[in-house]
Protein backbone atom coordinates (compact mmCIF):
# COMPACT_ATOMS: atom_id res chain seq x y z
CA UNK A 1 21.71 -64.41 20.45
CA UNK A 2 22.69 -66.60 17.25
CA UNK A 3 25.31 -64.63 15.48
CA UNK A 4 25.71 -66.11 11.55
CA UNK A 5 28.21 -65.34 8.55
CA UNK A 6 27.51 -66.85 5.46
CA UNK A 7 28.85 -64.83 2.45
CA UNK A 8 30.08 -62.41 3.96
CA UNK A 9 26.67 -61.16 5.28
CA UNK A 10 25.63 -61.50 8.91
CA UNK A 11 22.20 -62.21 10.83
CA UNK A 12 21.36 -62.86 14.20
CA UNK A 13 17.97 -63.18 16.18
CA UNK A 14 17.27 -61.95 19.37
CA UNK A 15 14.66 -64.00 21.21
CA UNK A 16 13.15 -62.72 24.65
CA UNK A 17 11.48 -66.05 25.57
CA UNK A 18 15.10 -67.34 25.71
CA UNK A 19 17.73 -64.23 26.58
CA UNK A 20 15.21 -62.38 28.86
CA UNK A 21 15.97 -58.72 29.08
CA UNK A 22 20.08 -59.13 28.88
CA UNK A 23 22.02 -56.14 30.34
CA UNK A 24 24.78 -56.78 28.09
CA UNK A 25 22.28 -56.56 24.93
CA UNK A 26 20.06 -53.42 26.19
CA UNK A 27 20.86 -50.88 27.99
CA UNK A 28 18.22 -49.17 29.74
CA UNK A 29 18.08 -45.19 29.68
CA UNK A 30 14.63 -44.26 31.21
CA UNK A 31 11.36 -44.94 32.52
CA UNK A 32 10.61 -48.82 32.56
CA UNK A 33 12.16 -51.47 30.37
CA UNK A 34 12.13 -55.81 31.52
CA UNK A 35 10.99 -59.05 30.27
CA UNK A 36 7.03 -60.01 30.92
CA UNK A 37 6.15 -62.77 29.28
CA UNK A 38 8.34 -63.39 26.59
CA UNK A 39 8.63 -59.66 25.68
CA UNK A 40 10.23 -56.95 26.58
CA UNK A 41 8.17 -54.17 27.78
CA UNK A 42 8.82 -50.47 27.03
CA UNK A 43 6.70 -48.16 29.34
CA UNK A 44 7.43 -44.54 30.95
CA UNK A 45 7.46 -45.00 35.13
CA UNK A 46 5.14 -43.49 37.57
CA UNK A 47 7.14 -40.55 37.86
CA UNK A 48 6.05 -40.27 33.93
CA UNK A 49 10.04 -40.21 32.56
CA UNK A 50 9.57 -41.64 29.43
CA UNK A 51 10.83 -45.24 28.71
CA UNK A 52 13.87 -45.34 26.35
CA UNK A 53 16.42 -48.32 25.56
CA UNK A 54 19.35 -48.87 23.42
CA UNK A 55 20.79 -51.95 21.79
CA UNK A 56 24.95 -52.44 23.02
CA UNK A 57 24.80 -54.49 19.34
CA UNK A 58 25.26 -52.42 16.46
CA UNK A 59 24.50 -53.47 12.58
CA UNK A 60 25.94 -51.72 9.47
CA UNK A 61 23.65 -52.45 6.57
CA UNK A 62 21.03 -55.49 5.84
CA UNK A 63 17.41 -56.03 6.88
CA UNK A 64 16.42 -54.91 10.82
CA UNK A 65 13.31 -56.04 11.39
CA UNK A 66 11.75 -55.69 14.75
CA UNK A 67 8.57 -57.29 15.64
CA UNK A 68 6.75 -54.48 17.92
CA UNK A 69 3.61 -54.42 19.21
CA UNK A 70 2.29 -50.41 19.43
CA UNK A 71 -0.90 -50.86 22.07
CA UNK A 72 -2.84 -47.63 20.30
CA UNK A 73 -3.52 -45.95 17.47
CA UNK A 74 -1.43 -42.71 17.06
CA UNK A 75 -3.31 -39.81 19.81
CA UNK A 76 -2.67 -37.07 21.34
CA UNK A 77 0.58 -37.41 23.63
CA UNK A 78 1.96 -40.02 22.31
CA UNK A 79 5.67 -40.34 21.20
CA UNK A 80 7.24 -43.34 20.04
CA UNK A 81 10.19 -43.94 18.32
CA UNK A 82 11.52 -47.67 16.81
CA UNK A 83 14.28 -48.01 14.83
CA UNK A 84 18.35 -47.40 13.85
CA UNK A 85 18.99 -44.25 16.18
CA UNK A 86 22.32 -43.17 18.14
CA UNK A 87 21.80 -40.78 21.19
CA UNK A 88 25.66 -39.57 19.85
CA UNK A 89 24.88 -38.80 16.85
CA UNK A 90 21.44 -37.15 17.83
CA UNK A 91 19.52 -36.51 14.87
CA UNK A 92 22.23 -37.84 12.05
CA UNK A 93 22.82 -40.95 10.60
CA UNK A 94 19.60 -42.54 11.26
CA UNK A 95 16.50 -44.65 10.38
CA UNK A 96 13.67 -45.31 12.67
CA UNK A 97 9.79 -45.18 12.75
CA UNK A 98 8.50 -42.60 14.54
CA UNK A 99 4.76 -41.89 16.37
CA UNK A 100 4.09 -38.03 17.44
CA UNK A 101 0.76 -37.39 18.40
CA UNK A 102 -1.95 -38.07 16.39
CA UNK A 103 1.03 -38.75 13.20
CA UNK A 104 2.74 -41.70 11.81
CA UNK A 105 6.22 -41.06 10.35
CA UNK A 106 9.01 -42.75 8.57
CA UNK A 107 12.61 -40.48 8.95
CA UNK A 108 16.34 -41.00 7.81
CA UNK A 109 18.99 -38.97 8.75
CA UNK A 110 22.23 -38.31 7.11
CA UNK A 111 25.75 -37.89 8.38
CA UNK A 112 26.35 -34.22 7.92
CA UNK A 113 22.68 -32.12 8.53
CA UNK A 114 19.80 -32.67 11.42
CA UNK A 115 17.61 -32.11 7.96
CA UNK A 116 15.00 -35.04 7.94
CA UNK A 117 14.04 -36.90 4.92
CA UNK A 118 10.40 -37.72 6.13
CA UNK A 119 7.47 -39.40 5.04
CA UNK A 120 3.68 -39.17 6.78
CA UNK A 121 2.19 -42.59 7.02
CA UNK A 122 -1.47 -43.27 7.26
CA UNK A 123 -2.18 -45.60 10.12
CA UNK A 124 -3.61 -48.64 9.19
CA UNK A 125 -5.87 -50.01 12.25
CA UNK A 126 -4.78 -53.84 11.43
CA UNK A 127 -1.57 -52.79 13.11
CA UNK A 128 -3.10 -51.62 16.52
CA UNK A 129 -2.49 -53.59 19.41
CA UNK A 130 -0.89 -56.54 17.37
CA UNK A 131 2.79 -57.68 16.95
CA UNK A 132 3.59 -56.23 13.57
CA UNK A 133 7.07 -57.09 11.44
CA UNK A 134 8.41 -53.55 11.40
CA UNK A 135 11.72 -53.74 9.12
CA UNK A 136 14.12 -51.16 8.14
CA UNK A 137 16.31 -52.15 4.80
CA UNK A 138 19.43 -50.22 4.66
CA UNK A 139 21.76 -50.29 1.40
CA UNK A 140 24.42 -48.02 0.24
CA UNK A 141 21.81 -45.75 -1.77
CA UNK A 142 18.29 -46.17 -0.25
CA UNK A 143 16.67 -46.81 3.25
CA UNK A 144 13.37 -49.00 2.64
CA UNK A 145 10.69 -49.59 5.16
CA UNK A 146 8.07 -52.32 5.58
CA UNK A 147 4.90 -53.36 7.63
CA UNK A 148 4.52 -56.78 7.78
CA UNK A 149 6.48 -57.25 4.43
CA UNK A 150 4.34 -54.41 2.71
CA UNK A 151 6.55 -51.80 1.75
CA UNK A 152 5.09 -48.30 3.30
CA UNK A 153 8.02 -45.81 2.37
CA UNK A 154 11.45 -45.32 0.55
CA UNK A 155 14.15 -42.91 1.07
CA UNK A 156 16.84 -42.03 -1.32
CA UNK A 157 17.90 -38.58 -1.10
CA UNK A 158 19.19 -38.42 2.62
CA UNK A 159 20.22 -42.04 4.35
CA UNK A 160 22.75 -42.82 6.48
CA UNK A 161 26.58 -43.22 5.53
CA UNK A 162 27.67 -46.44 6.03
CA UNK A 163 28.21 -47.05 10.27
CA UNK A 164 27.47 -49.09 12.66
CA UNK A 165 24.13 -47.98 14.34
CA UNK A 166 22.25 -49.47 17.35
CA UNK A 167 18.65 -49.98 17.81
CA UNK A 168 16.89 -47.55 20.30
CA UNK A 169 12.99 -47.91 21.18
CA UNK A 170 11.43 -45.17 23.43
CA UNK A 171 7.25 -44.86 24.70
CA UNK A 172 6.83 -41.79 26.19
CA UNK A 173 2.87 -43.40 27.61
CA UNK A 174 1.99 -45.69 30.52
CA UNK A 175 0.79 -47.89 28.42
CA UNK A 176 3.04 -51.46 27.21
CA UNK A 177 5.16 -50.63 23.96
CA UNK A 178 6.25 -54.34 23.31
CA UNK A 179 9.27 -55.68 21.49
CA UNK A 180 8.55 -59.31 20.78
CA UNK A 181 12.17 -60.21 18.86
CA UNK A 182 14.77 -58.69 16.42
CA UNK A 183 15.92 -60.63 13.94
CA UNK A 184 18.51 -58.93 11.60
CA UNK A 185 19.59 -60.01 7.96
CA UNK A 186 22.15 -59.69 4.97
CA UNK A 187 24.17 -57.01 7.55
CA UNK A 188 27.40 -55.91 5.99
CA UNK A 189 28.83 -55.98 9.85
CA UNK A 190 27.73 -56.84 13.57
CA UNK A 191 29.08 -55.51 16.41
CA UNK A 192 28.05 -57.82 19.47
CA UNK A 193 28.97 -56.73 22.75
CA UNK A 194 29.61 -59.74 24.84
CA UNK A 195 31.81 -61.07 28.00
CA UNK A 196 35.01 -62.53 27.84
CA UNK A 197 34.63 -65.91 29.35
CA UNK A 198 38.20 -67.18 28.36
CA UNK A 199 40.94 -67.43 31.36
CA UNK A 200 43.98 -65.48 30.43
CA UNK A 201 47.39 -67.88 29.71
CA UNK A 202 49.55 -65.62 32.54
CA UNK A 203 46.49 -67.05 35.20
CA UNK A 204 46.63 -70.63 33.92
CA UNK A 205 50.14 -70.82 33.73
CA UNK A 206 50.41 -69.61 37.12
CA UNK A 207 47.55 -72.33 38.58
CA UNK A 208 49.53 -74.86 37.18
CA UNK A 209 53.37 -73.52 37.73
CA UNK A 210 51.52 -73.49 41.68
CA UNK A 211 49.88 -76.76 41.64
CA UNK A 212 52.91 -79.06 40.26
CA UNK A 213 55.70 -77.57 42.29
CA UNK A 214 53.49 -78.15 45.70
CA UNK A 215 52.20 -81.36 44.79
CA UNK A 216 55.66 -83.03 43.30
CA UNK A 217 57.78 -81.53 46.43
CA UNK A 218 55.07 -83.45 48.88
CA UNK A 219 55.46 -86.83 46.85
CA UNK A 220 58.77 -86.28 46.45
CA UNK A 221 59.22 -85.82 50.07
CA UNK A 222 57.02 -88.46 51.34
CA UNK A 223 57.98 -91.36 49.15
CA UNK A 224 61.80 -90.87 50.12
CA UNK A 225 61.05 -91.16 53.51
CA UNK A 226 58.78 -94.24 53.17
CA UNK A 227 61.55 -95.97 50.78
CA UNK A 228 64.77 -94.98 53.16
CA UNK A 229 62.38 -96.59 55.66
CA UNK A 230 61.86 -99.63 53.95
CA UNK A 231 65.71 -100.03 52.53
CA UNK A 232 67.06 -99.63 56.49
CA UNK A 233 64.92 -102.24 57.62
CA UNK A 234 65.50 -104.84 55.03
CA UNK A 235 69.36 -103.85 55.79
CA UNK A 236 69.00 -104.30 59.54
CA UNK A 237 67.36 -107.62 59.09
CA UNK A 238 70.22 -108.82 56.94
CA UNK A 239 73.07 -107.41 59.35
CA UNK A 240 70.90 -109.62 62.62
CA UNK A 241 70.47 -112.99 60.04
CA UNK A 242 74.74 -112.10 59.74
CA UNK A 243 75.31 -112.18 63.10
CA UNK A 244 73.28 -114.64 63.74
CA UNK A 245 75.17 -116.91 61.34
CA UNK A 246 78.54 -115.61 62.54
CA UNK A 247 77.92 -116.94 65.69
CA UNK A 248 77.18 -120.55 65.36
CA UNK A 249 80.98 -120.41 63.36
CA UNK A 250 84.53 -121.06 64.32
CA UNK A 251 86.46 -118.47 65.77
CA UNK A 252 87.87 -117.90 61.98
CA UNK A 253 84.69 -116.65 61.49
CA UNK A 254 85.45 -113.15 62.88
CA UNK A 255 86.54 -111.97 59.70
CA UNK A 256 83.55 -113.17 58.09
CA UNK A 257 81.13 -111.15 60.03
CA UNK A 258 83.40 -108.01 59.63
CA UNK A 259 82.98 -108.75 56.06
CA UNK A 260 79.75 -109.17 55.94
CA UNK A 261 78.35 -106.16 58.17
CA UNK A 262 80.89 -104.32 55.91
CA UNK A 263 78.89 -106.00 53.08
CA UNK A 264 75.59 -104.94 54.50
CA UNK A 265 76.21 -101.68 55.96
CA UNK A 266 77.74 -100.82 51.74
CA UNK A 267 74.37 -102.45 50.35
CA UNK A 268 71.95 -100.54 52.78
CA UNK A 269 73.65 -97.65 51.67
CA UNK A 270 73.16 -98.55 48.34
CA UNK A 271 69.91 -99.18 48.09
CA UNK A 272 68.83 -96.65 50.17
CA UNK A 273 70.18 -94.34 47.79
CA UNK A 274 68.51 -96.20 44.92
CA UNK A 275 65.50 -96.60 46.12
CA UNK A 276 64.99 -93.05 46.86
CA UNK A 277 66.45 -91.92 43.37
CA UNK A 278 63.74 -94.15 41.35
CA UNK A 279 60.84 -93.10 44.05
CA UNK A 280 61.40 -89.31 43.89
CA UNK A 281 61.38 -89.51 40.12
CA UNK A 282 58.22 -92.17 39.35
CA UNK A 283 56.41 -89.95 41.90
CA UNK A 284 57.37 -86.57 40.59
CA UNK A 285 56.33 -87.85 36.91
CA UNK A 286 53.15 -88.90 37.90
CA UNK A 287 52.09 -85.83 40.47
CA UNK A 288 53.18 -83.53 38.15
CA UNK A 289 51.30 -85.38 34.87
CA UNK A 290 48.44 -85.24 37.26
CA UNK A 291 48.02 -81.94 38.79
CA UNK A 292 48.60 -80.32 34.97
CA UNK A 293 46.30 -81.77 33.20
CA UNK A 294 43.76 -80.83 35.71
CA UNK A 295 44.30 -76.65 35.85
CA UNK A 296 42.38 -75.17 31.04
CA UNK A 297 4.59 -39.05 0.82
CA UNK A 298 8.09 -37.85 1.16
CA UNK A 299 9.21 -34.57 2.75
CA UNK A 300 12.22 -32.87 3.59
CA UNK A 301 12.39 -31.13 7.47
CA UNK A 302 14.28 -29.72 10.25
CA UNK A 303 13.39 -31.02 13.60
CA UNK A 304 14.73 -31.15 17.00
CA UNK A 305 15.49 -33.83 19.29
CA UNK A 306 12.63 -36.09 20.65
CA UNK A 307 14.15 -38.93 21.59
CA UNK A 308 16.47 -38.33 24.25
């Protein structure tokens, strides 16, 4: 879904070819609702439970228009409903397009009566068993709505407030009830219901806290070892080369050699110690640099219910 705000008005399209049937967009109620060939498919099951689906997005204001493809003329038995439509709110606050039996209707709902304001519409046979542009204007004083850019109806006297309102689509036949895309216009506000795919910082923080202290402690550790190692032997080769010397001397030479193992045994401590001290911290600086950066015709009626 392409979600857009430019001047302070919002669109976004909804394209089954790409997004499939999402279960974070729809959310199935009844009957039979998936993806066939680039469309999602609206049919009641074999047990004949009619099939009814909601929008999780919700759109306040602006241009809905949803390109539907309605298999038959209106008959007998057939209910079909397409359009802004909350199973909360029942019949309030509501604009949708609406197929019962053998009639075509247009209805709005207001916030505070299940009074319809409704409007007959005579079927025109160009729209049977074709994708038609089925679009629902909503402003602050009027609800307009168009067939394939032909305005068919307009509703003044009872619209909804302004709210946030889903899109629901319901086919109470066998037969395929199509929606081919959605694409939604100059709305006021969008409410898009969507994963978080973002790690949390207390995680993170943790993977890395983890990850440094394990990795810097093992260099730390293994490099002090290797360098001690290192420093002892160069300081045992020094004391033997000593002695070696020493020996090949005059007896004065005594105190030389006492000297000089004193000398060696001071300078293998010494750079044993310094060794280790520079080792520990280049390694710990580099493991740790390395392990963080990795872990980031109008009318006015009552009516119940139809739509489940």
């Amino acid at each position: 879904m392409n979600i857009d705000s430019v001047n302070d008005v919002n669109s976004f399209f909804y394209d089954p070819y790409i997004y499939g049937y999402d279960d974070k967009f729809f959310k199935a109620i009844s009957g039979t609702v998936k993806a066939v060939d680039g469309k999602i498919r609206i049919t009641a099951n074999v047990a004949g439970t009619a099939g009814r689906v909601s929008t999780s997005t919700m759109v306040m204001f602006g241009r809905v228009n949803l390109k539907m493809t309605v298999p038959t003329a209106p008959s007998s038995g057939d209910s079909r409903v397409w359009g802004l439509y909350s199973r909360a709110y029942g019949n309030r606050n509501a604009a949708y397009f609406f197929i019962s039996g053998t009639n075509f209707y247009v209805r709005t709902y207001s916030r505070d009566s299940a009074v319809a304001e409704s409007t007959t519409i005579t079927w025109d046979a160009t729209w049977t068993n074709t994708a038609v542009r089925w679009e629902i204007r909503h402003s602050i004083d009027r609800v307009e709505f168009y067939a394939n850019d032909i305005k068919i109806a307009t509703h003044k006297t009872i619209i909804p407030e302004k709210t946030l309102l889903p899109m629901y689509f319901s086919n109470s036949g066998s037969d395929f009830f199509l929606l081919n895309y959605i694409d939604v216009r100059e709305a006021v506000k969008i409410f898009y219901n969507k994963p978080n795919i973002y790690l949390s910082t207390s995680s993170t923080s943790s993977s890395t806290s983890s990850s440094t202290s394990s990795s810097t402690s093992s260099s730390t550790s293994s490099s002090t070892s290797s360098s001690t190692s290192s420093s002892t032997s160069t300081s045992s080769s020094t004391s033997s080369s000593t002695s070696s010397s020493t020996s090949s001397s005059t007896s004065s030479s005594t105190s030389t050699s006492s000297s000089t193992s004193s000398s060696t045994s001071s300078s293998t401590s010494s750079s044993t110690s310094s060794s280790t001290s520079s080792s520990t911290s280049s390694s710990t600086s580099s493991s740790t640099s390395s392990s963080t950066s990795t872990s980031t015709s109008s009318s006015t009626s009552s009516s119940t219910s139809l739509l489940g």
